[in-house]
PDB file of N, CA and C in Angstrom:
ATOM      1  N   UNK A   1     -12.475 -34.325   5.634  1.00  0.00           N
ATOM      2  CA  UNK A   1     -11.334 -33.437   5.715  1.00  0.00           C
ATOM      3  C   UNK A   1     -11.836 -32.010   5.914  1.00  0.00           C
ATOM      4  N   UNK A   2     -11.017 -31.282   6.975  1.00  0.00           N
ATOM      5  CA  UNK A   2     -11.437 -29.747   6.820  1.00  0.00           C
ATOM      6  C   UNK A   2     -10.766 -29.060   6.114  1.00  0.00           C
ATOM      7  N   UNK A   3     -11.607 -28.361   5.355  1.00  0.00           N
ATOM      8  CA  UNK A   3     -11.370 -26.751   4.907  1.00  0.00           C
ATOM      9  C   UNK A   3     -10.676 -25.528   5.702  1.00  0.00           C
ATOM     10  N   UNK A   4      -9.145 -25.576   5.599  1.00  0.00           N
ATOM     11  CA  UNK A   4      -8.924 -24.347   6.204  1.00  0.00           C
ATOM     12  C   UNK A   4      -9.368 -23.119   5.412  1.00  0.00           C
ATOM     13  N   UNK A   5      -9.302 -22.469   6.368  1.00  0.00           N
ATOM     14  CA  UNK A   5      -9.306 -20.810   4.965  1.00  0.00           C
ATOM     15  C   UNK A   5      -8.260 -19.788   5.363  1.00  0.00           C
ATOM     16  N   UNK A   6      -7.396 -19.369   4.639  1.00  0.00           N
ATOM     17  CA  UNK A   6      -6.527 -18.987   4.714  1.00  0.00           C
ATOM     18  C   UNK A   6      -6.893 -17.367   4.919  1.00  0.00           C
ATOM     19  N   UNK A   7      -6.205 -16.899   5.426  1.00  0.00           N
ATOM     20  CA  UNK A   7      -6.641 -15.150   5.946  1.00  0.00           C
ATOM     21  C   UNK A   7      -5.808 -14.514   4.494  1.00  0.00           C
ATOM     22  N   UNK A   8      -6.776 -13.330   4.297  1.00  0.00           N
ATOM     23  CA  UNK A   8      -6.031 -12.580   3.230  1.00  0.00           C
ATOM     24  C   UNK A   8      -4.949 -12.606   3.214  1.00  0.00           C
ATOM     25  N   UNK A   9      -4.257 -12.365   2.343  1.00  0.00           N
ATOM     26  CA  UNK A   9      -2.419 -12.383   1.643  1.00  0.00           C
ATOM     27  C   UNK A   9      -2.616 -10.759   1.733  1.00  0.00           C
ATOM     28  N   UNK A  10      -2.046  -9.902   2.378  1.00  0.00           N
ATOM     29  CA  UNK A  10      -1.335  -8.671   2.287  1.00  0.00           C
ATOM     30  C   UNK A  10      -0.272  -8.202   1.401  1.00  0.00           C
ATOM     31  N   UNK A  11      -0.394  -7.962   0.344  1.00  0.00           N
ATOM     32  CA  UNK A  11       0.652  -7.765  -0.223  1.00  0.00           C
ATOM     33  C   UNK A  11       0.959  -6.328  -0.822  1.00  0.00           C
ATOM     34  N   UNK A  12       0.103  -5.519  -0.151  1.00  0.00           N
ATOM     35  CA  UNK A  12       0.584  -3.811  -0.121  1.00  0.00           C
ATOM     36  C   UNK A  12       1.772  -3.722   0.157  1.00  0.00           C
ATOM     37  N   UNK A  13       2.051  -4.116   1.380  1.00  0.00           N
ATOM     38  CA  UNK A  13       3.310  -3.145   1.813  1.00  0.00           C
ATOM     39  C   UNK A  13       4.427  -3.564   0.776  1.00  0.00           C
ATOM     40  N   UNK A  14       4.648  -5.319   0.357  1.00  0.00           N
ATOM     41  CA  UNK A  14       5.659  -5.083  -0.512  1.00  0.00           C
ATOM     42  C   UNK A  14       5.229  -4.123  -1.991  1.00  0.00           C
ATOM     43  N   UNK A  15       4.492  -3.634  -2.424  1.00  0.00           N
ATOM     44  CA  UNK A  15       4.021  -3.348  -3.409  1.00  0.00           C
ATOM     45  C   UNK A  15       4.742  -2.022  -3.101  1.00  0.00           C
ATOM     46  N   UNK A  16       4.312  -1.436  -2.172  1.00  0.00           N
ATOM     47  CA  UNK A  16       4.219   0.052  -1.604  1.00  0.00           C
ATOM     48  C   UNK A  16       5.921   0.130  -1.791  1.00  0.00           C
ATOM     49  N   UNK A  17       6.873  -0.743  -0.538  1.00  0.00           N
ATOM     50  CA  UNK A  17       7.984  -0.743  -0.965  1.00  0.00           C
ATOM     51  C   UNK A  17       8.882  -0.610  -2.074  1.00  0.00           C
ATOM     52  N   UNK A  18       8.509  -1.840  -2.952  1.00  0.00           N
ATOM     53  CA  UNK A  18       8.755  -1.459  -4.503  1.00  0.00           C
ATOM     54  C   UNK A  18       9.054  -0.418  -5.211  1.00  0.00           C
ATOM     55  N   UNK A  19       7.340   0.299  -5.017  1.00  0.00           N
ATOM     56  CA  UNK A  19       7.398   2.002  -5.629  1.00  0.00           C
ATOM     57  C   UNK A  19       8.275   2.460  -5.229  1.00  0.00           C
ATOM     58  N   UNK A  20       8.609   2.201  -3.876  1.00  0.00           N
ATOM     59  CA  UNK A  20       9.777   3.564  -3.220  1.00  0.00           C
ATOM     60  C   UNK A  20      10.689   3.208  -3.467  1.00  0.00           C
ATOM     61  N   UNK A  21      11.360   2.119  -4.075  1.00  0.00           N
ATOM     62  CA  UNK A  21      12.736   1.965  -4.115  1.00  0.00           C
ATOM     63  C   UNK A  21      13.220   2.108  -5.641  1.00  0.00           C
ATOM     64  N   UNK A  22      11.652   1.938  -6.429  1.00  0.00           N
ATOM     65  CA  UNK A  22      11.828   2.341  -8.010  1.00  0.00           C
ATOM     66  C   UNK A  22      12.395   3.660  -8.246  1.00  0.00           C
ATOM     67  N   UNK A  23      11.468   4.786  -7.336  1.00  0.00           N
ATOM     68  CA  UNK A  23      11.310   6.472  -7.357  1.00  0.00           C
ATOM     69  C   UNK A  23      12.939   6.536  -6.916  1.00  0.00           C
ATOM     70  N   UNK A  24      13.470   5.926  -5.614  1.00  0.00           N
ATOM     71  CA  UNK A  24      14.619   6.449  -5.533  1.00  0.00           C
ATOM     72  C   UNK A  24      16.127   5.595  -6.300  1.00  0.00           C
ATOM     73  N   UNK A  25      15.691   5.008  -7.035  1.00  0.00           N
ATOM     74  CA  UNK A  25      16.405   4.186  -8.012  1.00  0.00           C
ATOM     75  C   UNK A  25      17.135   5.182  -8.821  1.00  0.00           C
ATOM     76  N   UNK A  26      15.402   5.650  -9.439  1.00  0.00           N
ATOM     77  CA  UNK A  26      15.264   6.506 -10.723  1.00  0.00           C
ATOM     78  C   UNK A  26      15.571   8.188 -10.450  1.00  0.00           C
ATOM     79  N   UNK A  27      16.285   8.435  -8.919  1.00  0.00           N
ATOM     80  CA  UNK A  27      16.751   9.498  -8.807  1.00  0.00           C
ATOM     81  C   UNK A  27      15.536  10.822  -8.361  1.00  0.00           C
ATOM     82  N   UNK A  28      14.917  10.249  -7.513  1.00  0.00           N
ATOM     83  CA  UNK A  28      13.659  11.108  -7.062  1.00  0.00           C
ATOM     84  C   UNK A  28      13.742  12.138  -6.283  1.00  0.00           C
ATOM     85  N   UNK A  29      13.708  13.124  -6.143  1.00  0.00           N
ATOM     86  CA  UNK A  29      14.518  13.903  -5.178  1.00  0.00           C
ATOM     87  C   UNK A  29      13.662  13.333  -3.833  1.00  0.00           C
ATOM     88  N   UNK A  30      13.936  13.637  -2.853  1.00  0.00           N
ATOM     89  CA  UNK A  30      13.053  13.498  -1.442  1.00  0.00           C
ATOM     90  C   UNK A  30      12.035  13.969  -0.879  1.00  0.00           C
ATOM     91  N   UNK A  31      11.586  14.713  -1.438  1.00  0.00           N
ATOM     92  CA  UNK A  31      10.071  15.892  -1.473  1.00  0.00           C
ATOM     93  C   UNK A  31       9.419  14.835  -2.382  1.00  0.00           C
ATOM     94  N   UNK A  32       9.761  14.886  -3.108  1.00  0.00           N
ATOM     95  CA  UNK A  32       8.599  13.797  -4.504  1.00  0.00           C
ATOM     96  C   UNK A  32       8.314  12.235  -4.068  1.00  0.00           C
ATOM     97  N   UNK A  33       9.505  12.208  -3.019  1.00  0.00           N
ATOM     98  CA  UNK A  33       9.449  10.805  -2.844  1.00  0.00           C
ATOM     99  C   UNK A  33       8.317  10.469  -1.888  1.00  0.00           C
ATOM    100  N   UNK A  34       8.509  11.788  -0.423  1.00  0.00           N
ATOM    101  CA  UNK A  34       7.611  12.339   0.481  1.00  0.00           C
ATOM    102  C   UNK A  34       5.688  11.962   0.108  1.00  0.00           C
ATOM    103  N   UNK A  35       6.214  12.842  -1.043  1.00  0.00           N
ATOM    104  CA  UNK A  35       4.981  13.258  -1.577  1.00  0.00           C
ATOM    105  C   UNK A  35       4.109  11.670  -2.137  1.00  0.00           C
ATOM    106  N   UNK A  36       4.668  11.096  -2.880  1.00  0.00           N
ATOM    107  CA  UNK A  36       4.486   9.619  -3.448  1.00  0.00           C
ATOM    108  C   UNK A  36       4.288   9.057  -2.556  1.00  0.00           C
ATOM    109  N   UNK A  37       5.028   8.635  -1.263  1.00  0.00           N
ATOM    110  CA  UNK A  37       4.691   8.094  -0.402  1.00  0.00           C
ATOM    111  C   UNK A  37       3.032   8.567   0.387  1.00  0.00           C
ATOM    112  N   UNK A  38       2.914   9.558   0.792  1.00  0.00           N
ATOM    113  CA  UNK A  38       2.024  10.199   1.257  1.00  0.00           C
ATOM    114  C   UNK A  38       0.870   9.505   0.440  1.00  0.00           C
ATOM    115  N   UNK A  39       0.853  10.204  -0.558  1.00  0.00           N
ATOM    116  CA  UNK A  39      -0.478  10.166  -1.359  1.00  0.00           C
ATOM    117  C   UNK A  39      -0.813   8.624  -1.915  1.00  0.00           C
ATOM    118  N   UNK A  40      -0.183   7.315  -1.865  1.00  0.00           N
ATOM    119  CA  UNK A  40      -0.464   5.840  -1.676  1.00  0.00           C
ATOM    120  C   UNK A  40      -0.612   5.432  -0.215  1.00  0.00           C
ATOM    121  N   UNK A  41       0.058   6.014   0.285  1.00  0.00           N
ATOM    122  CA  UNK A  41      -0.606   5.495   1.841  1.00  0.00           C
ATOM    123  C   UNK A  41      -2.182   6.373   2.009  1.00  0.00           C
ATOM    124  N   UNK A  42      -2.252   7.155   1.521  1.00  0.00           N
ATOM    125  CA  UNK A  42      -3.766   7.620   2.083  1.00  0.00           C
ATOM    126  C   UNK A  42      -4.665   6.879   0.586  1.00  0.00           C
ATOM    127  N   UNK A  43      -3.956   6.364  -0.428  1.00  0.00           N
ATOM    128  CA  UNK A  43      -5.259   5.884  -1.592  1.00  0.00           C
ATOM    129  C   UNK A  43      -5.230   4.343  -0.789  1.00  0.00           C
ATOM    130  N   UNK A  44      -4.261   3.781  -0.295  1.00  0.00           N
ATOM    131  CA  UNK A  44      -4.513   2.701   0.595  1.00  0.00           C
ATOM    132  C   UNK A  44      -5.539   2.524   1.725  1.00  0.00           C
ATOM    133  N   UNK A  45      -5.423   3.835   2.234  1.00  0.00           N
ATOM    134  CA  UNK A  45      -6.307   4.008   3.427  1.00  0.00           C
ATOM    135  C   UNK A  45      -7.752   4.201   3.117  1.00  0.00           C
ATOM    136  N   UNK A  46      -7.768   4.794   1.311  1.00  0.00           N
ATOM    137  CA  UNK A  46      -9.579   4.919   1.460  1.00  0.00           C
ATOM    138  C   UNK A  46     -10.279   3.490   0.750  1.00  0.00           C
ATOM    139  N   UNK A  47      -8.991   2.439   0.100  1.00  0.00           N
ATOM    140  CA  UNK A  47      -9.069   1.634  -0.297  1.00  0.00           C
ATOM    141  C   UNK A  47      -9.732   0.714   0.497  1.00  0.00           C
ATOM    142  N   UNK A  48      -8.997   0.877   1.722  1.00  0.00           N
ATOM    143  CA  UNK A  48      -9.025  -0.118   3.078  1.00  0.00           C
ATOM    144  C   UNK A  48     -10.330  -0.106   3.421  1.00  0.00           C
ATOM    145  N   UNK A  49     -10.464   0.844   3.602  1.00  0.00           N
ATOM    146  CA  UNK A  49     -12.245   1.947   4.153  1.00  0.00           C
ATOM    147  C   UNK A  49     -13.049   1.301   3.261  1.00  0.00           C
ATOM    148  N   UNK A  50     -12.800   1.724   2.453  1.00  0.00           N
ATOM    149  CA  UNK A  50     -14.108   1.301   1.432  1.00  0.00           C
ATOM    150  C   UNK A  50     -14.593  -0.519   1.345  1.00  0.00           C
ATOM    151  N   UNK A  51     -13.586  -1.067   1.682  1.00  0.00           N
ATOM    152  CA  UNK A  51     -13.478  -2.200   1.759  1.00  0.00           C
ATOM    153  C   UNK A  51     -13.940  -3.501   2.836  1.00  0.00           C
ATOM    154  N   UNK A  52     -13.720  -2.253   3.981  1.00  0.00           N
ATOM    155  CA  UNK A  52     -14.118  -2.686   5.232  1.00  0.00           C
ATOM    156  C   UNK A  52     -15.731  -2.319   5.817  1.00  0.00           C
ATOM    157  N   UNK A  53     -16.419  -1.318   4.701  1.00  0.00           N
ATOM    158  CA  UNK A  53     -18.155  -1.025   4.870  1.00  0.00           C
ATOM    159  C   UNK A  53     -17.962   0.368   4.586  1.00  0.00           C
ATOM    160  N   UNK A  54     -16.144   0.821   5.066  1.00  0.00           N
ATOM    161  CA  UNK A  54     -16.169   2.796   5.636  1.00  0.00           C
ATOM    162  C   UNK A  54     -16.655   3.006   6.999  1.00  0.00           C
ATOM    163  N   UNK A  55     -16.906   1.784   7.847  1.00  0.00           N
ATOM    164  CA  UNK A  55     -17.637   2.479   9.045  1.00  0.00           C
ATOM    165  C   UNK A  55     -16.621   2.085   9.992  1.00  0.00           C
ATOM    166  N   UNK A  56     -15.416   1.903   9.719  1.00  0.00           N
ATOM    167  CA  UNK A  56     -14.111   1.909  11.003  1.00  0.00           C
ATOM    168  C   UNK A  56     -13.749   3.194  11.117  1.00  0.00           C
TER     169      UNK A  56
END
């Protein structure tokens, strides 16, 4: 029998989503939300990097 191997499970973006719908749940103004957003998409991005060697 073969071994498939299954490709990573992505499950940032729902994660990422989540946050944003918690922040504007909880009455976030839109600058903060901006801002929240911003600053997880770029800890994602050095996450990614770091993950991938950093040499993409």
């Amino acid at each position: 029998m073969t071994n498939f191997t299954r490709p990573p499970r992505r499950s940032w973006p729902y994660a990422f989503t989540a946050v944003l719908v918690v922040a504007v749940q909880q009455g976030w103004a839109a600058p903060e939300i901006v801002r929240l957003a911003a600053t997880v998409l770029v800890f994602i991005a050095v996450i990614y990097s770091v993950g991938e060697g950093g040499d993409h």
